[in-house]
N, C-alpha and C. Protein backbone atom coordinates (compact mmCIF):
# COMPACT_ATOMS: atom_id res chain seq x y z
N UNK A 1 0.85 -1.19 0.00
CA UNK A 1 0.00 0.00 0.00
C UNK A 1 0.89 1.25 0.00
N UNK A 2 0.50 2.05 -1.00
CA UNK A 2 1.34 3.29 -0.93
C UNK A 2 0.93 4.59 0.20
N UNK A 3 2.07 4.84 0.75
CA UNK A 3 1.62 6.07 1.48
C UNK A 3 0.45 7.35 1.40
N UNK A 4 0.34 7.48 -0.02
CA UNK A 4 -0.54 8.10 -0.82
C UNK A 4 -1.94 7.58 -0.75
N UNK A 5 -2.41 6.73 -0.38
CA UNK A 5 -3.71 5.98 -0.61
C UNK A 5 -4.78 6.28 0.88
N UNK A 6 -3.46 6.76 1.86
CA UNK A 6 -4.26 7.33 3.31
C UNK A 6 -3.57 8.53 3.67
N UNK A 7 -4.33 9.49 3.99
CA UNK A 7 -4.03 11.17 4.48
C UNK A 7 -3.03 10.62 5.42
N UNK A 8 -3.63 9.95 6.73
CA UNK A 8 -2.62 9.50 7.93
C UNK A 8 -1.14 9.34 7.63
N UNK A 9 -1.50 8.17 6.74
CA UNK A 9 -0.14 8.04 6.73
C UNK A 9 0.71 8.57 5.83
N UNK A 10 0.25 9.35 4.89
CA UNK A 10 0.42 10.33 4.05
C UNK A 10 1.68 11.95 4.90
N UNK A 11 0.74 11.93 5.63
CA UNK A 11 1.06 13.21 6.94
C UNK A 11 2.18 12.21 7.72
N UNK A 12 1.89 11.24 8.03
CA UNK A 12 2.96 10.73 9.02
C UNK A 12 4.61 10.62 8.38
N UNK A 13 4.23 9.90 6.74
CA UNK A 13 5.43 10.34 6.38
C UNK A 13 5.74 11.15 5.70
N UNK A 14 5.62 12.71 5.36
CA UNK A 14 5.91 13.77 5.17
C UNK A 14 6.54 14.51 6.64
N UNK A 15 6.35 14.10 7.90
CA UNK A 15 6.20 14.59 9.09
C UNK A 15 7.84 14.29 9.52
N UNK A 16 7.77 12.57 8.97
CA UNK A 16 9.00 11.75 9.01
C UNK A 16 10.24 12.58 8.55
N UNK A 17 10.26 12.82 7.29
CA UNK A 17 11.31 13.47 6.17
C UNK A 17 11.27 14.49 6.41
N UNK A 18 10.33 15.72 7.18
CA UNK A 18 10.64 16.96 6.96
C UNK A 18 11.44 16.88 8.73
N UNK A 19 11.66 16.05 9.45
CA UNK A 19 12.23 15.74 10.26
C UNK A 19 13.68 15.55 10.25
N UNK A 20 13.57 14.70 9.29
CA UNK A 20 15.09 13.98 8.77
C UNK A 20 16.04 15.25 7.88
N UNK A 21 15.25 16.16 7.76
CA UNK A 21 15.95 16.99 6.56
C UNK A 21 15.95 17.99 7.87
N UNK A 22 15.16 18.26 8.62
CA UNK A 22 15.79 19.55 9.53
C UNK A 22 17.05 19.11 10.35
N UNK A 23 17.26 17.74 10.84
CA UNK A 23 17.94 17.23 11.78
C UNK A 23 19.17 17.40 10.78
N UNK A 24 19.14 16.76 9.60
CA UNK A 24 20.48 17.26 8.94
C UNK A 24 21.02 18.83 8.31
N UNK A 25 20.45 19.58 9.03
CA UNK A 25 20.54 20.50 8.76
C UNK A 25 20.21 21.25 7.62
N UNK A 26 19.28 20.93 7.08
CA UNK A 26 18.37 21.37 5.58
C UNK A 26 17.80 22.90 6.38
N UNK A 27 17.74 23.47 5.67
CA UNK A 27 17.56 25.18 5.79
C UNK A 27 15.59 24.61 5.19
N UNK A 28 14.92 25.79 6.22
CA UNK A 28 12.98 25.91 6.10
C UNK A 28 13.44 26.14 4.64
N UNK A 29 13.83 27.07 4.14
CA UNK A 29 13.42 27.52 2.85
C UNK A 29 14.16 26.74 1.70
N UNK A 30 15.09 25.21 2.30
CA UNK A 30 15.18 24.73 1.02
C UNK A 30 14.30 23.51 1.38
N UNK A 31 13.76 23.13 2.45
CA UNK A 31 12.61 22.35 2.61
C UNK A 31 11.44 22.65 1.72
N UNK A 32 11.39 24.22 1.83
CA UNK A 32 9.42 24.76 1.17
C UNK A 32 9.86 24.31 -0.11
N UNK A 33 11.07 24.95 -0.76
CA UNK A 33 11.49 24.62 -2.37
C UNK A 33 11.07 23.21 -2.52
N UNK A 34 11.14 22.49 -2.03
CA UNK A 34 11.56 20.99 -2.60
C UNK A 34 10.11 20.57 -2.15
N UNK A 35 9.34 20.70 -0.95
CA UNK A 35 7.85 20.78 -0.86
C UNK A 35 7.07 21.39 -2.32
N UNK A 36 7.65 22.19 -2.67
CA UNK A 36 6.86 22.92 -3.67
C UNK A 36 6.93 22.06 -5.15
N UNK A 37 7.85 21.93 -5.18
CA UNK A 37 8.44 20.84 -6.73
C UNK A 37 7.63 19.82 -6.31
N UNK A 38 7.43 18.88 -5.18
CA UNK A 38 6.97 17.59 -5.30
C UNK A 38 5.24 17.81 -5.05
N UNK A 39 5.04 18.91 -4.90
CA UNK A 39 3.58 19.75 -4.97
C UNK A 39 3.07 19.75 -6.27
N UNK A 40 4.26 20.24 -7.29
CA UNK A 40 3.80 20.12 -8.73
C UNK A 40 3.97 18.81 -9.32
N UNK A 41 4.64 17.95 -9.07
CA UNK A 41 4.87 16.24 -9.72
C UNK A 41 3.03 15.71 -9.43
N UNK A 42 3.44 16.10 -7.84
CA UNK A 42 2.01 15.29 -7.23
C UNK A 42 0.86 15.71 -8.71
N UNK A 43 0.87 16.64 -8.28
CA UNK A 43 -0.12 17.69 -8.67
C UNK A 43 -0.30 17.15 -10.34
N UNK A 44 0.45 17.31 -11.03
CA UNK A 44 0.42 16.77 -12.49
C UNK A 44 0.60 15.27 -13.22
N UNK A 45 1.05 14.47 -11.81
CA UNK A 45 1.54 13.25 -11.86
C UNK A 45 0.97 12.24 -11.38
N UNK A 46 0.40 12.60 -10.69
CA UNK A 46 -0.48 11.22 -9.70
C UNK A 46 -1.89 11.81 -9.20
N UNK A 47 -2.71 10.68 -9.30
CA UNK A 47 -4.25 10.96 -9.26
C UNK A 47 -4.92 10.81 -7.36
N UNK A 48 -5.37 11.59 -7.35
CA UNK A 48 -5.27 12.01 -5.86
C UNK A 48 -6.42 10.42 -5.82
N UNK A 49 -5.36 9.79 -3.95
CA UNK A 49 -6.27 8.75 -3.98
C UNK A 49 -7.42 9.06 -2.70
N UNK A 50 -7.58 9.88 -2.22
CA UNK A 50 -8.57 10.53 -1.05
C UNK A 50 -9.22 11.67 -1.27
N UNK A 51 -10.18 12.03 -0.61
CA UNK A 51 -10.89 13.25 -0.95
C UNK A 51 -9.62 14.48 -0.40
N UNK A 52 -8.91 14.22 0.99
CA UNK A 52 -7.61 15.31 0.96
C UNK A 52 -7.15 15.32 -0.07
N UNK A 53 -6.81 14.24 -0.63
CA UNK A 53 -5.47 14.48 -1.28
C UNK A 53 -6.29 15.59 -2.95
N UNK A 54 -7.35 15.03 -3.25
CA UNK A 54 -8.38 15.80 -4.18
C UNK A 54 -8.49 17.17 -3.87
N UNK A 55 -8.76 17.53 -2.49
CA UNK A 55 -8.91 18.86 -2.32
C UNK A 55 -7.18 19.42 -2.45
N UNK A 56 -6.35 18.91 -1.86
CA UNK A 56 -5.35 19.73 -2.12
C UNK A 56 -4.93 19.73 -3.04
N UNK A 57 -4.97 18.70 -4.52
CA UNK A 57 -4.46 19.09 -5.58
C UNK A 57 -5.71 20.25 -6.19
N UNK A 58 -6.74 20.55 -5.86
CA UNK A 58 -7.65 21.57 -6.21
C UNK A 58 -7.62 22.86 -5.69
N UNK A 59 -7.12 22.58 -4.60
CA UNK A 59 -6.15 24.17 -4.01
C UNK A 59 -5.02 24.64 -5.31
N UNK A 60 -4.43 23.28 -4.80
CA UNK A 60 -2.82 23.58 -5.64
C UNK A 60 -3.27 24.37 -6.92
N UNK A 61 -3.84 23.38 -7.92
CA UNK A 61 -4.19 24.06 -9.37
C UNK A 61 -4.82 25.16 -9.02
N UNK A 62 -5.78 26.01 -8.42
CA UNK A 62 -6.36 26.94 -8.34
C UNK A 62 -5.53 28.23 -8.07
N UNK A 63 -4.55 27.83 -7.39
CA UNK A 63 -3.42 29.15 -6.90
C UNK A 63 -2.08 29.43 -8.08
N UNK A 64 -1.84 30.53 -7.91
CA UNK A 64 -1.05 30.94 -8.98
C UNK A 64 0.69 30.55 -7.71
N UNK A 65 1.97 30.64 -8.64
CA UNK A 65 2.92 30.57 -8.23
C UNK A 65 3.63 31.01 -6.66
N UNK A 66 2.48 32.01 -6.20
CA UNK A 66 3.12 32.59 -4.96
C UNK A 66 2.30 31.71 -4.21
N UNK A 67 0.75 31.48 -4.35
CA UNK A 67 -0.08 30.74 -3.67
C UNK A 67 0.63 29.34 -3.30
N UNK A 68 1.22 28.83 -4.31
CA UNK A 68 1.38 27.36 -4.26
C UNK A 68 2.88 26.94 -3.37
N UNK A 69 3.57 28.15 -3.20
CA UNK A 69 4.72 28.28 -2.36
C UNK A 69 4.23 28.44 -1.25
N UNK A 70 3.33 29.40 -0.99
CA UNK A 70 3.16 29.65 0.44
C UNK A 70 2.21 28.12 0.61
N UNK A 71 1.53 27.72 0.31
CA UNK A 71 0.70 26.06 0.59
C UNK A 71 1.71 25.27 0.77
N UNK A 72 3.00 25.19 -0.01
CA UNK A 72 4.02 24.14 0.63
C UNK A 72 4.63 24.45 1.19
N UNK A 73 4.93 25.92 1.84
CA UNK A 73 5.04 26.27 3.58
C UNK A 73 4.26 25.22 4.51
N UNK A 74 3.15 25.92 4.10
CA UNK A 74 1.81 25.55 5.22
C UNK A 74 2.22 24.08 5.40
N UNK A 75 1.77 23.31 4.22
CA UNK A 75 2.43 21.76 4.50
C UNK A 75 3.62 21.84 5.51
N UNK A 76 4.86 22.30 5.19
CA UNK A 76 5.78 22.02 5.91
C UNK A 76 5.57 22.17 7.80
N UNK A 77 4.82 23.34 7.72
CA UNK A 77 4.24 23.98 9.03
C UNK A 77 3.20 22.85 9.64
N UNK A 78 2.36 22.68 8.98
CA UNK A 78 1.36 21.68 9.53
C UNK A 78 2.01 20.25 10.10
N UNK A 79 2.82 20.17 9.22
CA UNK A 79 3.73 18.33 9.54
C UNK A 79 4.24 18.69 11.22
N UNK A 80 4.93 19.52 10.78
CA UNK A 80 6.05 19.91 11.96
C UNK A 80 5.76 20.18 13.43
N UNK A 81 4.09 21.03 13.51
CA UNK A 81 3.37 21.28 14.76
C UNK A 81 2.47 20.60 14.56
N UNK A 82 2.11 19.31 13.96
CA UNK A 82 1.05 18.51 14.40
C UNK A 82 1.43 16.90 15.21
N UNK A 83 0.44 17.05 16.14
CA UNK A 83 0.73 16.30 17.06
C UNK A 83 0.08 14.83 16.00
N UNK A 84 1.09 13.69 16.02
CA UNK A 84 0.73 12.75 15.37
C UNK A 84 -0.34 11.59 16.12
């Protein structure tokens, strides 16, 4: 089962890696970058398998370039202060 197929565990491992990349010392703003690129793969590449994952690629497409940076903030933000 792919991570993708449940929000949970979807969030759990995004939560994982944006963990692993702060601990090695990855800088927030080359985290959002690289959030943002795999925002657009998702986004153009794979067919959302949950109603989240539907709504956020319907955010995503709906926002123009600044929108879709600041949303893969938010992602990064949400992983990071949510209690799992």
């Amino acid at each position: 089962m792919s991570v993708l197929e449940n929000f949970q565990d979807w969030k759990s491992f995004l939560a994982s890696r944006v963990a692993q990349a702060a601990s090695s010392g990855m800088e927030q703003e080359t985290m959002e970058n690289m959030a943002y690129q795999i925002g657009n793969y998702l986004s153009n590449q794979v067919d959302p398998k949950n109603e989240q994952e539907r709504l956020l690629k319907e955010l995503w497409d709906a926002g123009n370039e600044e929108q879709r940076h600041a949303m893969a903030g938010a992602m990064i933000n949400f992983v990071q202060n949510k209690k799992q």
